[in-house]
PDB file of N, CA and C in Angstrom:
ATOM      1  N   UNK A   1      -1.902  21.256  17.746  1.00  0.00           N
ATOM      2  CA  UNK A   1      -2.111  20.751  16.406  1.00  0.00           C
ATOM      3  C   UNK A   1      -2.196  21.905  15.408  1.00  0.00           C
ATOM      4  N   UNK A   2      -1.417  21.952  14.456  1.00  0.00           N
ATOM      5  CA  UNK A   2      -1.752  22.893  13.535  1.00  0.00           C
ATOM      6  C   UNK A   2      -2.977  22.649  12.593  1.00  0.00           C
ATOM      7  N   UNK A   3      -3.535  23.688  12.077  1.00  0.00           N
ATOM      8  CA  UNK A   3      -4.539  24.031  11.446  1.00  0.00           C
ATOM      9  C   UNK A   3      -4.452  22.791   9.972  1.00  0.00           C
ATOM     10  N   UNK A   4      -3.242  22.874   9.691  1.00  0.00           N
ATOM     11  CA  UNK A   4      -3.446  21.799   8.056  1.00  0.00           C
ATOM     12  C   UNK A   4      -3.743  20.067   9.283  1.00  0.00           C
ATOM     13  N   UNK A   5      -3.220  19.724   9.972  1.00  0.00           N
ATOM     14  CA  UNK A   5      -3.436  18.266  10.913  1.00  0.00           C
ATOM     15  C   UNK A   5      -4.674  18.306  10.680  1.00  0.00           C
ATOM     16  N   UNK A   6      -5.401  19.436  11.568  1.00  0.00           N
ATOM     17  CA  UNK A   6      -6.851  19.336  12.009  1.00  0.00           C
ATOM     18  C   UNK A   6      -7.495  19.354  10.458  1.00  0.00           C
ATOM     19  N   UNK A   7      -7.259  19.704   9.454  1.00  0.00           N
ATOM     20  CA  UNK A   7      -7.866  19.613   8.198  1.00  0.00           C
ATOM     21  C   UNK A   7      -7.875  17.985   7.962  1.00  0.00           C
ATOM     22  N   UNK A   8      -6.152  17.503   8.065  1.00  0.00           N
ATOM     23  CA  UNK A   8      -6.643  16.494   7.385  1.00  0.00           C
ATOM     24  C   UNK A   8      -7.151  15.593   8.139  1.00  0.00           C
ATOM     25  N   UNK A   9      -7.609  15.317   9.439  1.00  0.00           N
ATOM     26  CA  UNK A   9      -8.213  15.109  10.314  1.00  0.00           C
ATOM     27  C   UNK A   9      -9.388  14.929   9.829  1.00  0.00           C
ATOM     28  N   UNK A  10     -10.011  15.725   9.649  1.00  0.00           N
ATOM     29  CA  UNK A  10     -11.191  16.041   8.834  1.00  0.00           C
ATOM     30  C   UNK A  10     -11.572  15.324   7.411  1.00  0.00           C
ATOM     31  N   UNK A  11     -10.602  15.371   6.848  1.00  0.00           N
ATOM     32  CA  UNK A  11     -10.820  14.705   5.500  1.00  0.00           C
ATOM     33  C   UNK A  11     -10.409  13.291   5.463  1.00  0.00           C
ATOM     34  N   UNK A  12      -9.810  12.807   6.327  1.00  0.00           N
ATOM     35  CA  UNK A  12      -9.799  11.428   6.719  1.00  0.00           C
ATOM     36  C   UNK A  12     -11.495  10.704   7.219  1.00  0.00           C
ATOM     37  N   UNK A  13     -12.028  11.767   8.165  1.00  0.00           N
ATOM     38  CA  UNK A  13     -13.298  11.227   8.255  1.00  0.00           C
ATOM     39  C   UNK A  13     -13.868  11.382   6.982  1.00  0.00           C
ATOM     40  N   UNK A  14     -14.004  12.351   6.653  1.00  0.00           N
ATOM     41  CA  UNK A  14     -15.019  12.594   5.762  1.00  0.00           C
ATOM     42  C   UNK A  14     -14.480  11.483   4.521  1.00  0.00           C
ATOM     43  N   UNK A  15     -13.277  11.102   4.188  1.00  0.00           N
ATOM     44  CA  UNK A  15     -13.021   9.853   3.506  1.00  0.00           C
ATOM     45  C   UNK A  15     -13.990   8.546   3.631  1.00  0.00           C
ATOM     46  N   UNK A  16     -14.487   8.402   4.657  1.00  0.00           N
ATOM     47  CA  UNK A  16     -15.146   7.326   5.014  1.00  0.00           C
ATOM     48  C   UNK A  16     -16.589   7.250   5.150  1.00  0.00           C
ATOM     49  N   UNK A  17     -17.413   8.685   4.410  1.00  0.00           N
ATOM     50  CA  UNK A  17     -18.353   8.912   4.414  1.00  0.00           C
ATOM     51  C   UNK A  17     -18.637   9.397   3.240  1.00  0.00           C
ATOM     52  N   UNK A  18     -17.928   8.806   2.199  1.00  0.00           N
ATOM     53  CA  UNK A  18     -18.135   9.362   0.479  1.00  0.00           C
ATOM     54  C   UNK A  18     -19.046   8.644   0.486  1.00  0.00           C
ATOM     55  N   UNK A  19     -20.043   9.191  -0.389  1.00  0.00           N
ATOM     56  CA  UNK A  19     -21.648   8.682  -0.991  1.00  0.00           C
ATOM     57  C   UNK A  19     -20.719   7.687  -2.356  1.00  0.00           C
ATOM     58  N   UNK A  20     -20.415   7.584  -2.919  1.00  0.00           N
ATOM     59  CA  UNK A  20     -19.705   7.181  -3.795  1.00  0.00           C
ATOM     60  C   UNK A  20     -18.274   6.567  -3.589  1.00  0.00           C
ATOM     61  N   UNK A  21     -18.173   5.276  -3.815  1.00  0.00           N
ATOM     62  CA  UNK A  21     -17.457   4.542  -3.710  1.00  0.00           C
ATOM     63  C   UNK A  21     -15.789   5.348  -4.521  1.00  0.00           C
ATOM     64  N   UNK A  22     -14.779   5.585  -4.373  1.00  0.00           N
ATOM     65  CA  UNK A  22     -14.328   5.376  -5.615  1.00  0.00           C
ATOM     66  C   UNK A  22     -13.485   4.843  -5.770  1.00  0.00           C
ATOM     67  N   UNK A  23     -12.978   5.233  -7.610  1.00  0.00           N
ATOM     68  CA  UNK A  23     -12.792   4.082  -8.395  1.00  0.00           C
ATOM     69  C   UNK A  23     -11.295   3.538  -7.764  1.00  0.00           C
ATOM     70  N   UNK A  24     -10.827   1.998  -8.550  1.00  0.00           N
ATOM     71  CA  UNK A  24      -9.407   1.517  -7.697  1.00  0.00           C
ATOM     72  C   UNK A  24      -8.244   2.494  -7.559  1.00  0.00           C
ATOM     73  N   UNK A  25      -7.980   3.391  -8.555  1.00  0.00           N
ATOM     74  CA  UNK A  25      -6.811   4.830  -8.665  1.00  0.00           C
ATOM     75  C   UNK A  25      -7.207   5.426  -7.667  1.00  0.00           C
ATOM     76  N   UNK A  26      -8.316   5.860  -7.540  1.00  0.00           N
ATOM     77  CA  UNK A  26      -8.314   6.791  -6.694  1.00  0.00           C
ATOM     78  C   UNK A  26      -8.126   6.295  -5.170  1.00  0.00           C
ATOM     79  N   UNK A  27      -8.520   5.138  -4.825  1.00  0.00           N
ATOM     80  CA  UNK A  27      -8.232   4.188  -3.226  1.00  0.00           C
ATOM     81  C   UNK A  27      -6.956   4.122  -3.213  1.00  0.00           C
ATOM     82  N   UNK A  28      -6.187   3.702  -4.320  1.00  0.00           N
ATOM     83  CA  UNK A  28      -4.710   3.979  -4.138  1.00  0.00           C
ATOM     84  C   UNK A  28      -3.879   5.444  -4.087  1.00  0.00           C
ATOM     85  N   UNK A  29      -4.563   6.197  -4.267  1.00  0.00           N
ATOM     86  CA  UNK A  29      -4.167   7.859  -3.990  1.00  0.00           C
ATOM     87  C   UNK A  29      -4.007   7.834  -2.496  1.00  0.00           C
ATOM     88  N   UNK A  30      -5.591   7.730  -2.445  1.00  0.00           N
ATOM     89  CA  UNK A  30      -6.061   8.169  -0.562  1.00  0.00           C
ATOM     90  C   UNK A  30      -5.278   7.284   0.240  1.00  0.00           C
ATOM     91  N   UNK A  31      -5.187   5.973  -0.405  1.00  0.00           N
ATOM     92  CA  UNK A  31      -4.050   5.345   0.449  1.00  0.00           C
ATOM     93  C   UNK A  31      -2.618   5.702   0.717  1.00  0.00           C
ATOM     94  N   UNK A  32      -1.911   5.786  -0.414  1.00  0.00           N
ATOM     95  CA  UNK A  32      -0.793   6.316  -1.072  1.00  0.00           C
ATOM     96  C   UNK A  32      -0.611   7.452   0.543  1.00  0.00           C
ATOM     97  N   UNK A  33      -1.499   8.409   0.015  1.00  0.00           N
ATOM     98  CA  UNK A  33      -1.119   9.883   0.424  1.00  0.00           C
ATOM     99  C   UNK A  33      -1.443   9.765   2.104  1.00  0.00           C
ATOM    100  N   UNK A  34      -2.170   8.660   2.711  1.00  0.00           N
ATOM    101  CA  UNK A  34      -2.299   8.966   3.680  1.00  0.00           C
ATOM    102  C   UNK A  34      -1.042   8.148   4.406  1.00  0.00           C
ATOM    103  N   UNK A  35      -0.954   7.017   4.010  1.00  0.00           N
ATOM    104  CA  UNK A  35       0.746   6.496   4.922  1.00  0.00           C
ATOM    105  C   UNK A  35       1.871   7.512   4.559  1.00  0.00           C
ATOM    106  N   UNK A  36       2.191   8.358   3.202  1.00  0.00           N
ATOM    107  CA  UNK A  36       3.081   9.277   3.182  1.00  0.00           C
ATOM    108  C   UNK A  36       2.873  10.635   4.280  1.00  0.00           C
ATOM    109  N   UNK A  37       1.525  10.843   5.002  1.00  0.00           N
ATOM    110  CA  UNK A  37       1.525  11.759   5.341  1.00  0.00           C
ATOM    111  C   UNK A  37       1.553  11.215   6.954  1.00  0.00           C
ATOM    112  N   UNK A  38       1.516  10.210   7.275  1.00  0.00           N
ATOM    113  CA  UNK A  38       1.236   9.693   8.899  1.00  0.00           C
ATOM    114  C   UNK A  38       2.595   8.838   8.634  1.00  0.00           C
ATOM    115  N   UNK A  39       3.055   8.699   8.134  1.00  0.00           N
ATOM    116  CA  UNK A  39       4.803   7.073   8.122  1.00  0.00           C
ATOM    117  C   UNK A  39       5.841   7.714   7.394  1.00  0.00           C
ATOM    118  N   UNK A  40       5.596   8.104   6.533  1.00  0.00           N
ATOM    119  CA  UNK A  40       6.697   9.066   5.563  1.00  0.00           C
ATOM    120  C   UNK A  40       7.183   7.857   4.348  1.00  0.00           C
ATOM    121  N   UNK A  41       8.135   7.951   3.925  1.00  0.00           N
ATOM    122  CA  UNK A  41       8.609   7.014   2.978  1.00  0.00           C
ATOM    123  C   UNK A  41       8.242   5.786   3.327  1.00  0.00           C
ATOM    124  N   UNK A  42       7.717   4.823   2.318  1.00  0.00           N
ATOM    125  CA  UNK A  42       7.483   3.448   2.405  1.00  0.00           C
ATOM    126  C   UNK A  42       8.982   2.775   2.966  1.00  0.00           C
ATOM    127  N   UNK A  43       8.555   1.781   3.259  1.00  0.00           N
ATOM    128  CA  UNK A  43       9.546   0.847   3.772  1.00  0.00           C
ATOM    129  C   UNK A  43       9.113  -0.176   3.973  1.00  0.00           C
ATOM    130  N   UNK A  44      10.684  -0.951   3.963  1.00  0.00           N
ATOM    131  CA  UNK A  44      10.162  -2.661   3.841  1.00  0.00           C
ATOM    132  C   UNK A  44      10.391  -2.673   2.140  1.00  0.00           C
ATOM    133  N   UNK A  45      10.387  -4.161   2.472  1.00  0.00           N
ATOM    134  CA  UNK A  45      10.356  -4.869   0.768  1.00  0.00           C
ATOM    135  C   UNK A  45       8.897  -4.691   0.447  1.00  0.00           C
ATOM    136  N   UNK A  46       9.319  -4.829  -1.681  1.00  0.00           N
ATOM    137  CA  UNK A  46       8.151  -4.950  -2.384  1.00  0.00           C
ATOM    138  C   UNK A  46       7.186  -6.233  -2.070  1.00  0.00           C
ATOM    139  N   UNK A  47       6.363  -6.399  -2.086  1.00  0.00           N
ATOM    140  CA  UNK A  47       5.386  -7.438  -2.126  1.00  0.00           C
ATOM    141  C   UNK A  47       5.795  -8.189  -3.440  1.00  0.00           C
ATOM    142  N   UNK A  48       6.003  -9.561  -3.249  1.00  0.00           N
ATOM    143  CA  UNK A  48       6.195 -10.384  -4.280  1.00  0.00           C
ATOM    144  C   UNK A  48       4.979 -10.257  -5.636  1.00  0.00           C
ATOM    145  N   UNK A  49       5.199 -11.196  -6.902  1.00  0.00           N
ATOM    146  CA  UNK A  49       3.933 -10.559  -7.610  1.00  0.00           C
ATOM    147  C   UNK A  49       2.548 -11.377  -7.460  1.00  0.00           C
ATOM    148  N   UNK A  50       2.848 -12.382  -6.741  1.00  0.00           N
ATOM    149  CA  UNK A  50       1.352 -12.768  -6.614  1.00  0.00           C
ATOM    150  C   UNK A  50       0.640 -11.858  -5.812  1.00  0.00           C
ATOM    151  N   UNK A  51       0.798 -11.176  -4.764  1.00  0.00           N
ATOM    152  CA  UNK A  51       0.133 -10.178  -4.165  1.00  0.00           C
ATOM    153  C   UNK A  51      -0.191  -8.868  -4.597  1.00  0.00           C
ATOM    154  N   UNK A  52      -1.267  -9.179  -5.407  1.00  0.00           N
ATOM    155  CA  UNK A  52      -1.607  -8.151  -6.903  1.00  0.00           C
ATOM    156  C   UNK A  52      -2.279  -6.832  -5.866  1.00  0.00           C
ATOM    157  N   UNK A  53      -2.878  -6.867  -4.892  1.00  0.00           N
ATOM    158  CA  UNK A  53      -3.217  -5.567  -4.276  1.00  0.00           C
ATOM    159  C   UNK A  53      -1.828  -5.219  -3.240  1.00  0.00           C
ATOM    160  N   UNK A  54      -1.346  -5.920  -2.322  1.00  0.00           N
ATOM    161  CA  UNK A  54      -0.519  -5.312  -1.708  1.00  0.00           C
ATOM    162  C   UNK A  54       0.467  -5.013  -2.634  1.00  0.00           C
ATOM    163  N   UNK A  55       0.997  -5.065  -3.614  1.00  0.00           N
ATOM    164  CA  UNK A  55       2.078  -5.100  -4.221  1.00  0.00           C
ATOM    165  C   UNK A  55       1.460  -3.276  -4.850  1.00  0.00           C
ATOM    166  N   UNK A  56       0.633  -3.348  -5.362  1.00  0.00           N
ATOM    167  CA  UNK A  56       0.073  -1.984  -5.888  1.00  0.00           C
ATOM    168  C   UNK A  56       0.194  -0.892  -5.366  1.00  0.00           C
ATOM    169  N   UNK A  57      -0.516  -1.343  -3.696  1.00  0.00           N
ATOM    170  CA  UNK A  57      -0.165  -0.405  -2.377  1.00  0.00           C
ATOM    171  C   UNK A  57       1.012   0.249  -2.251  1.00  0.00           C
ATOM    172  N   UNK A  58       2.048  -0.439  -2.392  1.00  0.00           N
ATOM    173  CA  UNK A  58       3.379  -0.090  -2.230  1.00  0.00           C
ATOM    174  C   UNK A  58       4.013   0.146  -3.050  1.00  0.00           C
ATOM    175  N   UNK A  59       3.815  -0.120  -4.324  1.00  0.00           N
ATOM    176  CA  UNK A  59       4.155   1.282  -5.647  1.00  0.00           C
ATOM    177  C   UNK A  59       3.546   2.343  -5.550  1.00  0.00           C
ATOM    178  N   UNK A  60       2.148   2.484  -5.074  1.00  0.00           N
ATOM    179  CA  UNK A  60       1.697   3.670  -4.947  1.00  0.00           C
ATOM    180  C   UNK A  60       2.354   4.651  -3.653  1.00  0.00           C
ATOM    181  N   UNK A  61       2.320   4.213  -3.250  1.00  0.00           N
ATOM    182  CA  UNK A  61       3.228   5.077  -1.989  1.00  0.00           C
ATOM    183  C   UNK A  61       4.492   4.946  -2.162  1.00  0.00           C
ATOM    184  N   UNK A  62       5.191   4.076  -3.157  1.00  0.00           N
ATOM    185  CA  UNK A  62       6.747   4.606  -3.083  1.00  0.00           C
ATOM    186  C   UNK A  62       6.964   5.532  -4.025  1.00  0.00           C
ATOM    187  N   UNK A  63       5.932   5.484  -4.723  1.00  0.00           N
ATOM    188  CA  UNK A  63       5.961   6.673  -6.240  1.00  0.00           C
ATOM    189  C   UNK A  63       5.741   8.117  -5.416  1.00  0.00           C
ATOM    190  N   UNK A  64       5.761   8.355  -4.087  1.00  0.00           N
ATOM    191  CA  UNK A  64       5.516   9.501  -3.540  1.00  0.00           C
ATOM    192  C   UNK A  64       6.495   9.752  -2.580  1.00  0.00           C
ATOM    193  N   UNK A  65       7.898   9.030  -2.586  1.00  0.00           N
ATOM    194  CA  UNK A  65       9.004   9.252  -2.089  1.00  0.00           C
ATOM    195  C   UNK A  65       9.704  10.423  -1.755  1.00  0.00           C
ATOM    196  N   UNK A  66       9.837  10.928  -0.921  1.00  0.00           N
ATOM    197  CA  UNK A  66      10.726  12.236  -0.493  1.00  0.00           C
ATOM    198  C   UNK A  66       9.696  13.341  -0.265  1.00  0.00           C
ATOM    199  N   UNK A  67       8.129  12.785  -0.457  1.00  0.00           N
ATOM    200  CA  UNK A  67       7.145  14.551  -0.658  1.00  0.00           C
ATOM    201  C   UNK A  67       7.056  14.654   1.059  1.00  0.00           C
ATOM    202  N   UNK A  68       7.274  15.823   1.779  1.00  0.00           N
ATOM    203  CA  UNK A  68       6.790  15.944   2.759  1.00  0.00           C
ATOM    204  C   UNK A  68       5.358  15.494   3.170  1.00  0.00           C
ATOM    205  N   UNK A  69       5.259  15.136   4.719  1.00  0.00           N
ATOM    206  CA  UNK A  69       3.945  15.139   5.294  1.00  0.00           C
ATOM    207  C   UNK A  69       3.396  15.953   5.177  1.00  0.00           C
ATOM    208  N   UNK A  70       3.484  16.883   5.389  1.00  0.00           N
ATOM    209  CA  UNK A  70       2.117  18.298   4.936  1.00  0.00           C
ATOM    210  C   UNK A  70       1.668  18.302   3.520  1.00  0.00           C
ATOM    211  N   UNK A  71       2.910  18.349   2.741  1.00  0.00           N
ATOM    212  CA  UNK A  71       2.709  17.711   1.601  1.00  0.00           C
ATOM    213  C   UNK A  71       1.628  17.113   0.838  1.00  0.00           C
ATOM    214  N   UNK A  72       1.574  15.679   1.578  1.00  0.00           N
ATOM    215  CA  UNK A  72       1.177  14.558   1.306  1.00  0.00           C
ATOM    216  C   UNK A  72      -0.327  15.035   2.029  1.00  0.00           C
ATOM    217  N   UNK A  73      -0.439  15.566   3.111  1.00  0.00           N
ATOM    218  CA  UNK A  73      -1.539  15.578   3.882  1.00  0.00           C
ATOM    219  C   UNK A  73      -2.526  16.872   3.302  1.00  0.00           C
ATOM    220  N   UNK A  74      -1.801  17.809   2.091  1.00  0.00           N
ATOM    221  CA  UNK A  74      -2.579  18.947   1.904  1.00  0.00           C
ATOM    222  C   UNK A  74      -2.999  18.222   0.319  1.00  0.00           C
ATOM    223  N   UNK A  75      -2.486  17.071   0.069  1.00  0.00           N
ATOM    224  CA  UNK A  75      -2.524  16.628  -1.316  1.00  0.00           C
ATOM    225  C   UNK A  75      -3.821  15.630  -1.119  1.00  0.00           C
ATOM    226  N   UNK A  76      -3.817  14.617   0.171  1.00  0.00           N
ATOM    227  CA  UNK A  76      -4.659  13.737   0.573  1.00  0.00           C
ATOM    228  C   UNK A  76      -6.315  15.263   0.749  1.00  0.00           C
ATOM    229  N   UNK A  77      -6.318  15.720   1.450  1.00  0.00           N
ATOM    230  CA  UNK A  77      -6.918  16.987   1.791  1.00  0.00           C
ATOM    231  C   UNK A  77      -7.931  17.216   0.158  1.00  0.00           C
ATOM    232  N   UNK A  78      -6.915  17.956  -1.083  1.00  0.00           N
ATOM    233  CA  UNK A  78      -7.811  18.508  -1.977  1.00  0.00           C
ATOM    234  C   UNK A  78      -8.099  17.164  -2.927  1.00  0.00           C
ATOM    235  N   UNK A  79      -7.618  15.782  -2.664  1.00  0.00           N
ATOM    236  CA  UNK A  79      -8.299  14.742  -3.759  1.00  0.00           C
ATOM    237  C   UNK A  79      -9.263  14.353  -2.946  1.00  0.00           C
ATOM    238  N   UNK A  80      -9.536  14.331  -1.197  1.00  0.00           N
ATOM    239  CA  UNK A  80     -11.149  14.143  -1.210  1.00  0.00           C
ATOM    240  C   UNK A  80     -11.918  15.465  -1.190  1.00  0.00           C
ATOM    241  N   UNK A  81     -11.624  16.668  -1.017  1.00  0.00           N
ATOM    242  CA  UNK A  81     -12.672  17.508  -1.322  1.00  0.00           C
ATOM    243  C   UNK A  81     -13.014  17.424  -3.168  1.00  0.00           C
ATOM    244  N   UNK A  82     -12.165  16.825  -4.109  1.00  0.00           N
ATOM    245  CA  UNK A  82     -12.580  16.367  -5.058  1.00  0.00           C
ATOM    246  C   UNK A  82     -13.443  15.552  -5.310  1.00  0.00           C
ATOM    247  N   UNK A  83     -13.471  14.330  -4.124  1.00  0.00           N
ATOM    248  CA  UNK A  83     -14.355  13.143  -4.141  1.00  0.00           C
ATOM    249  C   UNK A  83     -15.418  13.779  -4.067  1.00  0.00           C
ATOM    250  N   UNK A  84     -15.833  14.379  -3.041  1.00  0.00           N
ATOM    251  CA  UNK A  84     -16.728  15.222  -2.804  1.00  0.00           C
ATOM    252  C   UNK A  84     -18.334  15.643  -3.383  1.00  0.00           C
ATOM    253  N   UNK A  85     -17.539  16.090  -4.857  1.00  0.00           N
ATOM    254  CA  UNK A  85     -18.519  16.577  -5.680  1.00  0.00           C
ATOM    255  C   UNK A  85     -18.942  15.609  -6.882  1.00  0.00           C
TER     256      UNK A  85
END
């Protein structure tokens, strides 16, 4: 495993142990950035529009199209050491 994996390894847990909830943008980041960094490009169809959260999900992660996994995983990485503080 390289050293950035085992990071975001790390910040995946530590995702789930924020003292602070946060806000809906930011759940769609951590989401966003973590299927771009474990699946790569979204796929599959859009969610029709009654499905006001899945449909969100999947703009947010297609708006991150083509970024590499490390990428995505060093990007997921410094927005929760942001949560953080």
């Amino acid at each position: 495993m390289t050293d950035l994996t085992v990071l975001f390894e790390q910040a995946v847990a530590t995702s789930k142990q924020l003292t602070a909830k946060p806000d809906n943008d930011a759940l769609l980041k951590i989401y966003s950035l973590f299927k771009q960094a474990t699946v790569g490009d979204v796929q599959g169809d859009r969610p029709g529009m009654m499905d006001f959260v899945a449909r969100a999900k999947f703009d947010a992660w297609a708006a991150l199209k083509g970024q590499t996994s490390d990428q995505a995983k060093q990007s997921y990485i410094d927005l929760i050491e942001s949560l953080k503080k």
